[in-house]
Protein backbone atom coordinates (compact mmCIF):
# COMPACT_ATOMS: atom_id res chain seq x y z
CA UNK A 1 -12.59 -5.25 -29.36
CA UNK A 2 -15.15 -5.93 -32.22
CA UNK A 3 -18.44 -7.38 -31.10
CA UNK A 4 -19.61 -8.39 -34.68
CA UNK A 5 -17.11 -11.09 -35.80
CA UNK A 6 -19.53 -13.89 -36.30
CA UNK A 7 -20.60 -12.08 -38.61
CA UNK A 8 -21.58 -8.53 -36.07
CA UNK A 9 -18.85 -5.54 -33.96
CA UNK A 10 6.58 4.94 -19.12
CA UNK A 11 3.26 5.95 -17.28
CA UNK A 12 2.32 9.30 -19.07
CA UNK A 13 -0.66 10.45 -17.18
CA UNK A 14 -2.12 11.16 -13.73
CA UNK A 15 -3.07 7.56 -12.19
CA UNK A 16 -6.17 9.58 -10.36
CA UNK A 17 -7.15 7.46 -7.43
CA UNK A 18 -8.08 8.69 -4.25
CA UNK A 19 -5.65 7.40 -0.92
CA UNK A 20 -8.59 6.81 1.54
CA UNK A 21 -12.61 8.29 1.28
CA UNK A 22 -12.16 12.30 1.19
CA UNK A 23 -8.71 12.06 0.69
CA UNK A 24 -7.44 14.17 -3.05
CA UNK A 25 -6.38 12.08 -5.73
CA UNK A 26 -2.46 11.40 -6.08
CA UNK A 27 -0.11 11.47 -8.97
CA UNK A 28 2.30 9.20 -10.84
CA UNK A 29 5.25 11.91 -9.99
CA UNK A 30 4.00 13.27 -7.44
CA UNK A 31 2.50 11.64 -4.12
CA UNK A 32 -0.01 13.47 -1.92
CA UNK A 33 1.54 13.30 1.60
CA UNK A 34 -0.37 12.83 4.55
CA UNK A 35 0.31 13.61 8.54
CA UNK A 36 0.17 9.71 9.21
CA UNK A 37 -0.03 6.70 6.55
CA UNK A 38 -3.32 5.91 4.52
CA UNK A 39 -5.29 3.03 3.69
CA UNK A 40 -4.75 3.14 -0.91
CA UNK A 41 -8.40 3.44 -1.97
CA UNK A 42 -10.08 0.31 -3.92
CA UNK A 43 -10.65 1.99 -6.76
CA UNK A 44 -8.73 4.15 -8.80
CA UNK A 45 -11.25 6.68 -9.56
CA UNK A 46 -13.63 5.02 -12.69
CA UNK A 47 -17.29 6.18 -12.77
CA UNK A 48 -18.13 2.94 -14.64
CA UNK A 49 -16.47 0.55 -12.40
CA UNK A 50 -15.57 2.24 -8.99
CA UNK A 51 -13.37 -0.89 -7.95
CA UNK A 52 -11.34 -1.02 -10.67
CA UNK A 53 -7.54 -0.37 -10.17
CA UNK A 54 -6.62 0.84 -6.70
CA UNK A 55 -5.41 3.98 -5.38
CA UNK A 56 -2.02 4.50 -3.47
CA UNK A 57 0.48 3.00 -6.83
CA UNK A 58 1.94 2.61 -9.83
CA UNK A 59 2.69 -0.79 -10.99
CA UNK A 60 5.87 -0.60 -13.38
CA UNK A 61 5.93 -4.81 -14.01
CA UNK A 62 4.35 -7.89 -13.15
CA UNK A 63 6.16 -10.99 -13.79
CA UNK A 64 3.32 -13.73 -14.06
CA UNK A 65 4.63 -17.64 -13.39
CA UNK A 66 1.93 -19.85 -13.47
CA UNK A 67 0.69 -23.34 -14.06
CA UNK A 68 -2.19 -24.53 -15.93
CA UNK A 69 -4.19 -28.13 -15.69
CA UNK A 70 -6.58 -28.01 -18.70
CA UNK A 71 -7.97 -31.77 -17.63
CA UNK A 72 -9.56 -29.90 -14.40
CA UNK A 73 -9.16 -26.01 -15.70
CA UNK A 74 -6.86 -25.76 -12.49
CA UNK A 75 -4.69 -22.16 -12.23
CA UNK A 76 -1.52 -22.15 -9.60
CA UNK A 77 1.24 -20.01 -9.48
CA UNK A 78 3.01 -16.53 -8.34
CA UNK A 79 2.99 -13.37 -9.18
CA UNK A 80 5.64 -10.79 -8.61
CA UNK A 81 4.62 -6.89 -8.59
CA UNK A 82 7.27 -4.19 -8.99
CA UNK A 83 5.68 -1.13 -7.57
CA UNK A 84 5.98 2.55 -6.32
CA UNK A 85 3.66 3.90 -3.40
CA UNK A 86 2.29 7.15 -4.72
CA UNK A 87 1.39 7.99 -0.63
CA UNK A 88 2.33 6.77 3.06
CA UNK A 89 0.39 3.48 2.95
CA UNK A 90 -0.45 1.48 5.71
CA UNK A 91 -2.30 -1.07 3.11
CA UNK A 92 -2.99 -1.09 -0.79
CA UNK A 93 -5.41 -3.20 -2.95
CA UNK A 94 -4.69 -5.38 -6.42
CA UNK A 95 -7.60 -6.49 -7.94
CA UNK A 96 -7.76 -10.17 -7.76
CA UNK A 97 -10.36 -12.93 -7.29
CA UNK A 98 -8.42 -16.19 -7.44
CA UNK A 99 -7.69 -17.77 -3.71
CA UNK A 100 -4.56 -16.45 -2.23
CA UNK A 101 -1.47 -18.82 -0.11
CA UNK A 102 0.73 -15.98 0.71
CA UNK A 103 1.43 -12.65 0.40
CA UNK A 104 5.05 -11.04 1.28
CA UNK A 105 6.04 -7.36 0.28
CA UNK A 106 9.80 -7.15 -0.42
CA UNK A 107 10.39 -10.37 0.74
CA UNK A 108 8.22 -10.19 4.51
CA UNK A 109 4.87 -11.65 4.81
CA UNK A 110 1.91 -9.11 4.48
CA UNK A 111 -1.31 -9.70 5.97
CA UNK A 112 -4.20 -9.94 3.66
CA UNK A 113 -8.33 -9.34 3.52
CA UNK A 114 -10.75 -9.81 0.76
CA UNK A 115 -12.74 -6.88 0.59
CA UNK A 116 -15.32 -5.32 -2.84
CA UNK A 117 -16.93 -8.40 -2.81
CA UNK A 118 -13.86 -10.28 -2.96
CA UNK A 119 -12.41 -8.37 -6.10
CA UNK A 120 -10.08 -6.50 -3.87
CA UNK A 121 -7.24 -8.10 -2.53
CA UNK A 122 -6.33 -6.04 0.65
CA UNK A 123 -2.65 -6.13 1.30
CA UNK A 124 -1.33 -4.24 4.47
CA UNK A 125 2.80 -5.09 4.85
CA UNK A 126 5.00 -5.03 8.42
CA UNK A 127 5.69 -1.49 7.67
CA UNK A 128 4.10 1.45 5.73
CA UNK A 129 5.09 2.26 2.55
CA UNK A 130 6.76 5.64 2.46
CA UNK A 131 5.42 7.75 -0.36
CA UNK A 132 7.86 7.59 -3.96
CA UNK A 133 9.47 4.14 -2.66
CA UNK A 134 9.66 0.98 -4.79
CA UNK A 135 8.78 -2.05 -3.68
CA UNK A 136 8.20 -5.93 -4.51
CA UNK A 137 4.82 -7.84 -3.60
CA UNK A 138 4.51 -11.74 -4.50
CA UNK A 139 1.09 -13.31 -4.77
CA UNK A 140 1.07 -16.61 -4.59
CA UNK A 141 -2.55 -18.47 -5.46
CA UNK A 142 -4.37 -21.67 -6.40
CA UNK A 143 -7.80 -22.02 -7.62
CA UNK A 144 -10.40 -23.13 -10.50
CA UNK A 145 -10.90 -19.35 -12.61
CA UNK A 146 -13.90 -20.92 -13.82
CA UNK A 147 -15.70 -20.57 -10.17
CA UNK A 148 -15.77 -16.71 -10.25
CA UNK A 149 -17.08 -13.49 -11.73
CA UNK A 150 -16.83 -10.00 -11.55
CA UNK A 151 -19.13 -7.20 -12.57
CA UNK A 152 -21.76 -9.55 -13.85
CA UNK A 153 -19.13 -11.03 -15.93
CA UNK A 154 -18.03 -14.90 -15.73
CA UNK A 155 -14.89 -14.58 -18.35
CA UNK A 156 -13.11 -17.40 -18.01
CA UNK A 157 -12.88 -19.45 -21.16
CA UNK A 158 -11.69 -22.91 -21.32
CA UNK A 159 -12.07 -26.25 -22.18
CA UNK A 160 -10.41 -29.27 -21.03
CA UNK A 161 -8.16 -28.88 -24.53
CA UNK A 162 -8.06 -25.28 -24.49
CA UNK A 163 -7.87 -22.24 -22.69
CA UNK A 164 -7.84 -18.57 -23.64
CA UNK A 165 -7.85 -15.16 -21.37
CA UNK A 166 -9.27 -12.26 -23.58
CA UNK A 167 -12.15 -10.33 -22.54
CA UNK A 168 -13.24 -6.46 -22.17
CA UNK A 169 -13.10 -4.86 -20.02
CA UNK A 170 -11.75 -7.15 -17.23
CA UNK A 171 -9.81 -10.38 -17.78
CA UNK A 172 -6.75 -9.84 -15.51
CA UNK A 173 -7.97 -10.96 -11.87
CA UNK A 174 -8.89 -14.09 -13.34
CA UNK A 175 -5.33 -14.71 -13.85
CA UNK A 176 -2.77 -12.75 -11.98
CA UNK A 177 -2.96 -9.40 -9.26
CA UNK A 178 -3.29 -6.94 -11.37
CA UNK A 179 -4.20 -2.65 -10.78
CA UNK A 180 -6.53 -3.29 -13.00
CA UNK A 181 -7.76 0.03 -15.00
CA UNK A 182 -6.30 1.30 -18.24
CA UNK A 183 -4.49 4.27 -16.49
CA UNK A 184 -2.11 2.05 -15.34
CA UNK A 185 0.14 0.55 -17.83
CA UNK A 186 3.03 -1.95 -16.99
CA UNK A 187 5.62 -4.58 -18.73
CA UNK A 188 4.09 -8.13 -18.47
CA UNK A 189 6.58 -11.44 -18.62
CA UNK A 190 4.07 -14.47 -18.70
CA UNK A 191 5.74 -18.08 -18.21
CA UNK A 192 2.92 -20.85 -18.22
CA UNK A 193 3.69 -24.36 -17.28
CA UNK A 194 1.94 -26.84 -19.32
CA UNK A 195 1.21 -30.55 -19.90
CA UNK A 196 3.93 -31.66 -22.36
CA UNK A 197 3.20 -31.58 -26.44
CA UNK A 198 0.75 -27.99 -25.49
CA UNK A 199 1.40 -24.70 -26.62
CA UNK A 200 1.04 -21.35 -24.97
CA UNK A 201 0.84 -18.30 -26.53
CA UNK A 202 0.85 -14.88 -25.33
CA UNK A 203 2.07 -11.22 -25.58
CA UNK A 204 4.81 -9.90 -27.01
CA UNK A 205 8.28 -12.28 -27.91
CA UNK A 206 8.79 -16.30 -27.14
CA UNK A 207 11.92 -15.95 -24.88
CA UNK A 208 12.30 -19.74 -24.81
CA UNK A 209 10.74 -22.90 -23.66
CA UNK A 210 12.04 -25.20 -20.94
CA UNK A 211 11.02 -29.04 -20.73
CA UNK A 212 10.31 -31.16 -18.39
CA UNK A 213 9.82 -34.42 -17.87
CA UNK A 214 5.80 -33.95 -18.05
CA UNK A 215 5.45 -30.67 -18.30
CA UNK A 216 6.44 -27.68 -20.55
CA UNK A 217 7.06 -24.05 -19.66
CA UNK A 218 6.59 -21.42 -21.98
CA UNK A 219 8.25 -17.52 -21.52
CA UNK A 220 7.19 -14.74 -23.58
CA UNK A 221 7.62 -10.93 -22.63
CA UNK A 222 6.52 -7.83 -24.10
CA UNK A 223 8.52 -5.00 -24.30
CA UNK A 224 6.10 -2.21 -24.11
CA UNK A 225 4.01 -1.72 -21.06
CA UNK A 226 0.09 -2.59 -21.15
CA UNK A 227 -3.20 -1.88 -19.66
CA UNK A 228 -3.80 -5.33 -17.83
CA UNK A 229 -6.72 -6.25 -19.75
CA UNK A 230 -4.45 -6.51 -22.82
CA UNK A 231 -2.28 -8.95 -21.37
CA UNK A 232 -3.34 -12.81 -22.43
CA UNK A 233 -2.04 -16.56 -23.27
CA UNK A 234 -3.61 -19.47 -24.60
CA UNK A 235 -3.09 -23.12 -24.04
CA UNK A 236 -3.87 -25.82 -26.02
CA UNK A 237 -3.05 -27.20 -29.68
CA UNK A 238 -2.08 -24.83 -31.98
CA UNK A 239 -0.35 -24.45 -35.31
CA UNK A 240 2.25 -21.63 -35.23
CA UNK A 241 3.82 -19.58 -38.28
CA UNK A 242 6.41 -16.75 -38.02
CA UNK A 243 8.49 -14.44 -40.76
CA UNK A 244 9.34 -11.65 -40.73
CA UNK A 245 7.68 -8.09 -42.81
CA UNK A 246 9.65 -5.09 -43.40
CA UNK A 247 12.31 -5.95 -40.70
CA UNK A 248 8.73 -6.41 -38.12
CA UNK A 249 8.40 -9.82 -36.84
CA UNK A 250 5.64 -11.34 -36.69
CA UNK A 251 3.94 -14.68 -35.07
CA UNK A 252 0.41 -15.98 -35.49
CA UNK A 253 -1.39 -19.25 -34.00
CA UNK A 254 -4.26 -21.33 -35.03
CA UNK A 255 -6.06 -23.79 -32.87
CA UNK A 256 -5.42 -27.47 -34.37
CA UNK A 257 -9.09 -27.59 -32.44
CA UNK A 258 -10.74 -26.42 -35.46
CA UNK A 259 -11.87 -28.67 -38.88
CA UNK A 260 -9.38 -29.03 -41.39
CA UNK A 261 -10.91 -26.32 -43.38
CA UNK A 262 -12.08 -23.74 -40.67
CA UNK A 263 -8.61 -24.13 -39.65
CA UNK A 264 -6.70 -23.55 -43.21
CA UNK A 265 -8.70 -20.16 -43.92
CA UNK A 266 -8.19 -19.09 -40.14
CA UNK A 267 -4.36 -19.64 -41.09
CA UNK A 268 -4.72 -18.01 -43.86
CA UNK A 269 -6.38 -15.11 -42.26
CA UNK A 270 -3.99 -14.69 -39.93
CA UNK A 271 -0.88 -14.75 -42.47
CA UNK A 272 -2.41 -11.19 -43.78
CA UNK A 273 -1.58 -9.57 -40.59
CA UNK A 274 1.90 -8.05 -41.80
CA UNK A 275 0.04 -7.09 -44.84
CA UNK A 276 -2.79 -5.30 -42.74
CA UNK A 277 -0.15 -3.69 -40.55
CA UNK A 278 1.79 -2.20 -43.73
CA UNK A 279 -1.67 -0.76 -45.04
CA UNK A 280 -2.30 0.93 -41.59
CA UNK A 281 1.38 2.36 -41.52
CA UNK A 282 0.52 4.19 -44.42
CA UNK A 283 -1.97 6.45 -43.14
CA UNK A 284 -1.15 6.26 -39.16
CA UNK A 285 2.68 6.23 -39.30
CA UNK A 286 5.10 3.09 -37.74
CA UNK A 287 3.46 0.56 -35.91
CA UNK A 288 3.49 1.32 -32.46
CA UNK A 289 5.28 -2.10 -30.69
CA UNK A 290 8.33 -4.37 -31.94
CA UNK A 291 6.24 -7.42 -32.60
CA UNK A 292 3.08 -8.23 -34.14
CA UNK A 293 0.38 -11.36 -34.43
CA UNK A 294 -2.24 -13.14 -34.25
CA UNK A 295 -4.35 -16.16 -32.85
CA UNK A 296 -7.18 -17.95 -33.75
CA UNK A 297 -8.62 -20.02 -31.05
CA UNK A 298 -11.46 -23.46 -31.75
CA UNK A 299 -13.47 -21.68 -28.43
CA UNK A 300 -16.14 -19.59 -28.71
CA UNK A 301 -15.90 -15.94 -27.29
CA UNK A 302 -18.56 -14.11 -29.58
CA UNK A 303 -15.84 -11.54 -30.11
CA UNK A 304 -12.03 -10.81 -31.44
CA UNK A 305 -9.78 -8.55 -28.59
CA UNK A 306 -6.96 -6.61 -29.23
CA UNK A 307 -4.44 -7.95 -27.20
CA UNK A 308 -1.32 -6.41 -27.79
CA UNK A 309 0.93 -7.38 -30.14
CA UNK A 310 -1.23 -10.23 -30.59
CA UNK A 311 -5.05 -10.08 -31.21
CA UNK A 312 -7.34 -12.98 -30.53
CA UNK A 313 -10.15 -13.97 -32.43
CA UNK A 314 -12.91 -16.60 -33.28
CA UNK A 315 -12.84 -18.64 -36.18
CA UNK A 316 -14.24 -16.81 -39.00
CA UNK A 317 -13.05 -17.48 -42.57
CA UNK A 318 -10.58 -16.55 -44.42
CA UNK A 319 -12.73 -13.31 -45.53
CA UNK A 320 -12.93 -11.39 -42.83
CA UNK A 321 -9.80 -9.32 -43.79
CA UNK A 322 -12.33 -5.94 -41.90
CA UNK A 323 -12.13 -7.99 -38.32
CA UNK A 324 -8.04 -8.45 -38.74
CA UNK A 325 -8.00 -4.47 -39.66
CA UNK A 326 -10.12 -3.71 -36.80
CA UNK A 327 -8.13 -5.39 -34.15
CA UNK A 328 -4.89 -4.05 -35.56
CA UNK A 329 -6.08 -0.29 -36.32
CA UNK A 330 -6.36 -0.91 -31.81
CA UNK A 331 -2.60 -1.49 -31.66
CA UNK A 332 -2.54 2.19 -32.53
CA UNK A 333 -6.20 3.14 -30.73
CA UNK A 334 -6.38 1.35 -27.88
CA UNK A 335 -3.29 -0.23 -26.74
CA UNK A 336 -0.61 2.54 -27.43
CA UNK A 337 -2.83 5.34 -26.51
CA UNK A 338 -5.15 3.60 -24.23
CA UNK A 339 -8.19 5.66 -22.80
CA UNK A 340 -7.85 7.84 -19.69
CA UNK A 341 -11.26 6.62 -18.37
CA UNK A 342 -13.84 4.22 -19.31
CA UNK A 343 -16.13 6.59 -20.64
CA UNK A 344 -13.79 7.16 -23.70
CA UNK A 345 -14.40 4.00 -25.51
CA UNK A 346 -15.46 5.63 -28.54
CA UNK A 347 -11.62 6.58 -28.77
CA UNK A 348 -10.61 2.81 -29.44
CA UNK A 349 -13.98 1.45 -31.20
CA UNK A 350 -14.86 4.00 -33.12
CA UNK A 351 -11.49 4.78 -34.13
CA UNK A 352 -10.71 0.90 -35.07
CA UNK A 353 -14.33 1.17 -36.78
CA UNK A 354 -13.82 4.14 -39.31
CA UNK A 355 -9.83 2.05 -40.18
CA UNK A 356 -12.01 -0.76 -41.31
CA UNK A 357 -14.16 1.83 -43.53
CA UNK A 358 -10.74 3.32 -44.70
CA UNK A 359 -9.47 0.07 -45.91
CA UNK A 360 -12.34 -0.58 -48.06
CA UNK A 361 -11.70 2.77 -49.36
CA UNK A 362 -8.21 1.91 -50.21
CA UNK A 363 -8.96 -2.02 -51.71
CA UNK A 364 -11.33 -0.58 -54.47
CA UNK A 365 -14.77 -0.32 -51.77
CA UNK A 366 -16.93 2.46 -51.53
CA UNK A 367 -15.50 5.74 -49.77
CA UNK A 368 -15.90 6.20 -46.11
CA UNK A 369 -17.76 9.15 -47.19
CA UNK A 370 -19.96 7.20 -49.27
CA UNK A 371 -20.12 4.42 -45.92
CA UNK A 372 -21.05 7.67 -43.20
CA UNK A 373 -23.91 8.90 -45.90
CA UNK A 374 -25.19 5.06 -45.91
CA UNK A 375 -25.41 4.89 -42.38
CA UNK A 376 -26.59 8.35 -41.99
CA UNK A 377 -29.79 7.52 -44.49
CA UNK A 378 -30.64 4.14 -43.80
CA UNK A 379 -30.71 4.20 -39.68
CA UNK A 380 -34.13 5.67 -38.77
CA UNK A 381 -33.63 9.34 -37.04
CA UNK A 382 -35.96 7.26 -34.36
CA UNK A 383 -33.77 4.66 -33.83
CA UNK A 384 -31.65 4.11 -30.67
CA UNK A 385 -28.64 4.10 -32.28
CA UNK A 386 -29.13 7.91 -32.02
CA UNK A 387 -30.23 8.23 -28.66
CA UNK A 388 -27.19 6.94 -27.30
CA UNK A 389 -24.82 9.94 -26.46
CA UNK A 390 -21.37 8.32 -27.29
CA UNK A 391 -18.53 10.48 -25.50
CA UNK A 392 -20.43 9.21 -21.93
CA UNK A 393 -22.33 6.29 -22.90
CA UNK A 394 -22.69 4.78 -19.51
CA UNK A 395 -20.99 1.49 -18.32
CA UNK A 396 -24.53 -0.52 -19.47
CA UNK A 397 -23.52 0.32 -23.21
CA UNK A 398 -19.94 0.68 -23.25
CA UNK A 399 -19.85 -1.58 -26.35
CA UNK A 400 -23.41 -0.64 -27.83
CA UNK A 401 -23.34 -0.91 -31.79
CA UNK A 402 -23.80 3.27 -31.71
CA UNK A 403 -20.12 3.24 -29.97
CA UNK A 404 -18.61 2.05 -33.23
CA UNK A 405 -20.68 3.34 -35.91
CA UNK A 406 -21.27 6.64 -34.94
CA UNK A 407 -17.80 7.04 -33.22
CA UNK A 408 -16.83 5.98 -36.79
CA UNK A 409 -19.60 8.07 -38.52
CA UNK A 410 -17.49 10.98 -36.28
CA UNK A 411 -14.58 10.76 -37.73
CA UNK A 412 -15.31 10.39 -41.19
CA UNK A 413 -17.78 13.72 -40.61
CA UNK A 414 -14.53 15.62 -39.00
CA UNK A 415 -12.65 14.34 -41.70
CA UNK A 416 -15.53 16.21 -44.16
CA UNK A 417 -15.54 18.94 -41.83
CA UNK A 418 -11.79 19.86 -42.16
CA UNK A 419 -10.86 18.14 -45.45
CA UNK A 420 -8.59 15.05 -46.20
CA UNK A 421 -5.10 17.12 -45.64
CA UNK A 422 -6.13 18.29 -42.11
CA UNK A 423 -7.92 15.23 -41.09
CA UNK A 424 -4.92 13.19 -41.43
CA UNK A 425 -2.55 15.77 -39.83
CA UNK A 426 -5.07 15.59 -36.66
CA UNK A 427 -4.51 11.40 -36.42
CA UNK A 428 -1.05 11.64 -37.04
CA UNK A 429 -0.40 14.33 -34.42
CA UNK A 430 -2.74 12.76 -31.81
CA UNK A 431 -0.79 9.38 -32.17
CA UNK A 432 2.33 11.24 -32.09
CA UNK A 433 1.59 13.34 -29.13
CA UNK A 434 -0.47 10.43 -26.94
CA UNK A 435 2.15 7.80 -27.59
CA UNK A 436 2.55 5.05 -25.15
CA UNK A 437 -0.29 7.21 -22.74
CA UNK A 438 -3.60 7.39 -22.31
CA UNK A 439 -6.31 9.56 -24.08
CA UNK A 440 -9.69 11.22 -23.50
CA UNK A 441 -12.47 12.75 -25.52
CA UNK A 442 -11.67 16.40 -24.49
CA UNK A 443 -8.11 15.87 -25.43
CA UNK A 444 -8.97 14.41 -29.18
CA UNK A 445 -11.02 17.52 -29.33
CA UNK A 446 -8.33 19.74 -28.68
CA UNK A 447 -5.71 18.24 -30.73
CA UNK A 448 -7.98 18.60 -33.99
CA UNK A 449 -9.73 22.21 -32.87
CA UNK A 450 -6.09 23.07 -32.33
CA UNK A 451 -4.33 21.38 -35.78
CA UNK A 452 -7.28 22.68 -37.83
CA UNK A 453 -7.55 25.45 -36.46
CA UNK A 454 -11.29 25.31 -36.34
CA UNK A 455 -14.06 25.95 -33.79
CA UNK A 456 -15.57 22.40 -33.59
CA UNK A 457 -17.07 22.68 -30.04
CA UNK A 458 -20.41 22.87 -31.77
CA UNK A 459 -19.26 19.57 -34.36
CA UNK A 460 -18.58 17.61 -31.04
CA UNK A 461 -21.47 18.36 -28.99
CA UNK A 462 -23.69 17.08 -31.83
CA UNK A 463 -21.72 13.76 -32.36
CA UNK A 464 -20.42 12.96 -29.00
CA UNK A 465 -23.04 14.54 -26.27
CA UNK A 466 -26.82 15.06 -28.46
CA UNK A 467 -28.75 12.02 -28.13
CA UNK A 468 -30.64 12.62 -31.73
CA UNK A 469 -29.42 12.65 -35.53
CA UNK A 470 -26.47 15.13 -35.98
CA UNK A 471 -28.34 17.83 -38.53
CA UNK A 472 -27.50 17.61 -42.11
CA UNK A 473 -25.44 20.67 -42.42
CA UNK A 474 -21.70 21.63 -43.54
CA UNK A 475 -20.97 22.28 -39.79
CA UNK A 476 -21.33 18.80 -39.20
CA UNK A 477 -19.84 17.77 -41.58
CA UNK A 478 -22.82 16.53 -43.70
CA UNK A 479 -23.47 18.80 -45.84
């Protein structure tokens, strides 16, 4: 996610969440038993957001049918979950706030409570759920997305020509059951019913279109699983190109909501995204997913997301080449290795920051070095950009300007720090060794004290966890 666009910025880990109050935290492979079954917690274990995903499972797929009225911004449809129970559960949670018909779990009606201020969706089937089984659940719902809001958030973005899901970091339960936390990744297939001569556009590949005799559905699956919050489409009018780079396909989409001209140089901003992804390859190795894209949408979210495969973003101009880098540099930081917990962030933003300040460096800009001594002189050692401590920056600030410029500013000093060779070797090995996972702070740190074979505990504490101006010395890379 980049919060300055206008212009401004398979499961490989422990799914931590705690079976009932008390109860210790289960794993993906292995299931903490109890004498008698459990109630799955509502919450997955997140500091930041204690509701978010939901204790008890691991969601391997959701396969999302739905149908969308942009006239009255009217959602319907089902859901199907394909899930294991990490415990004996007498009753499990998806995060959802949309109004539920029915509920069955492999194929027998479930009884169902709202609880979490009606962010939880309580589910409790005919039977417990033994601990390591697999199991279907179909959600089946009807309601106006517009009407509700989570976390202080109201994220539903529409108009009655246009429609697009893509926030940070919740935009799932406005759309589909999800276990909503980045811990838990899972293959989405998306089919969206709309009004006749409307496009939808979402993750991954177009598996085909079927029309009606009003209405159109679209199908498009992704092969690689995703955190939930990465998981989109869009409805409305759009213009759609596709080719084909180095073997990679690729598929971008412009609103036909847009002037003539806002909507020519969003195309042709778009169209650079093979290009981008090339340029990234170089330093960060092969693109992490088998397709790649792109949409521009005439709405106006404030921000571009990194959906995978397929950012969206606002229209901009046919400049802002930085904002396309950013978003993509996420396919690698962010989307394939996703954080562990929410307190990471600087692990995607920062990350996708210091790519953009790498580009430059490569198109004939100023160095990154040169970029890190800028920012380093010209922000005031009183500012708050340097009070905020950015390995723990609270839920409040998770997307505070500090969280991509100094996350950014901390790479570029570990790349001074250890030199260019070892820098890269440390990136290459993290991406190579946290593919298709999650990540955390401690475990970047390791993988770069441990490649370089340096003690950087102290280099850390005074970028990540020091809520003043790193000191201008060699040690941190400044000097």
């Amino acid at each position: 996610m980049t919060t300055r666009p206008i212009p401004r910025p398979l499961l490989a880990v422990v799914l931590a969440g705690a079976m009932t109050v008390g109860l210790a935290s289960a794993t993906a492979t292995a299931g903490v038993r109890a004498d008698a079954p459990v109630d799955g917690a509502s919450g997955i274990g997140d500091p930041y957001w204690p509701l978010d995903g939901n204790g008890g499972i691991d969601v391997s797929s959701y396969a999302i049918d739905n149908r969308y009225s942009l006239e009255d911004r009217r959602l319907s449809g089902r859901t199907r979950v394909e899930l294991t129970a990490l415990a004996e559960l007498r009753s499990f949670s998806l995060d959802f706030l949309l109004k539920v018909s029915k509920v069955t779990v492999d194929g027998a009606k479930a009884d169902v409570a709202r609880t979490g201020g009606g962010h939880e969706l309580r589910i409790t089937p005919k039977r417990p759920l033994a601990a390591g089984t697999e199991h279907t659940v179909v959600v089946s719902y009807a309601d106006r997305p517009g009407r509700h809001s989570y976390a202080g958030e109201d994220n539903w973005l529409a108009s009655r020509r246009e429609v697009v899901t893509m926030n940070e970091p919740h935009m799932a339960p406005w759309w589909f059951p999800a276990n909503d936390h980045p811990l838990d990744k899972a293959v989405v297939d998306v089919k969206v019913r709309v009004p006749n001569g409307r496009e939808v556009i979402s993750n991954g590949e177009l598996k085909g279109r079927k029309v009606g005799r009003t209405s159109t559905t679209w199908h498009w699956r992704a092969d690689e699983p995703m955190v939930p919050y990465l998981a989109f489409f869009a409805a409305g009018d759009f213009t759609i190109a596709k080719g084909r780079h180095r073997g990679l396909p690729w598929l971008v989409a412009v609103s036909k909501g847009l002037s003539d001209a806002e909507h020519d140089a969003s195309m042709r901003l778009m169209k650079k995204t093979p290009e981008v992804v090339a340029g990234l390859e170089e330093d960060l190795g092969d693109y992490p997913f088998s397709v790649v894209g792109g949409i521009t949408t005439s709405l106006d979210p404030g921000f571009a997301l990194e959906n995978q495969t397929r950012p969206t973003y606002p229209s901009v101009g046919a400049g802002y080449t930085s904002l396309v880098v950013h978003e993509l540099a996420h396919q690698w930081f962010g989307d394939d290795i996703a954080v562990q917990h929410w307190r990471d962030i600087w692990l995607n933003e920062g990350f996708a920051t210091f790519m953009e300040w790498r580009w430059t460096e490569n198109h004939g800009g100023r160095s990154a070095a040169a970029t890190l001594r800028d920012y380093y002189t010209d922000v005031d050692g009183s500012s708050d950009f340097w009070k905020l401590t950015i390995g723990d920056p609270g839920a409040e600030r998770v997307f505070d300007g500090a969280v991509y410029g100094r996350g950014a500013m901390t790479l570029q000093a570990l790349r001074n720090r250890v030199g260019d060779e070892a820098f890269w070797r440390v990136l290459r090995t993290w991406i190579s060794e946290q593919r298709g996972g999650n990540g955390s702070s401690a475990e970047f740190e390791e993988v770069a004290a441990r490649v370089s074979g340096q003690d950087l505990t102290g280099f850390f504490d005074a970028w990540l966890r020091t809520p003043s101006r790193p000191a201008e010395t060699a040690d941190n890379g400044l000097a």
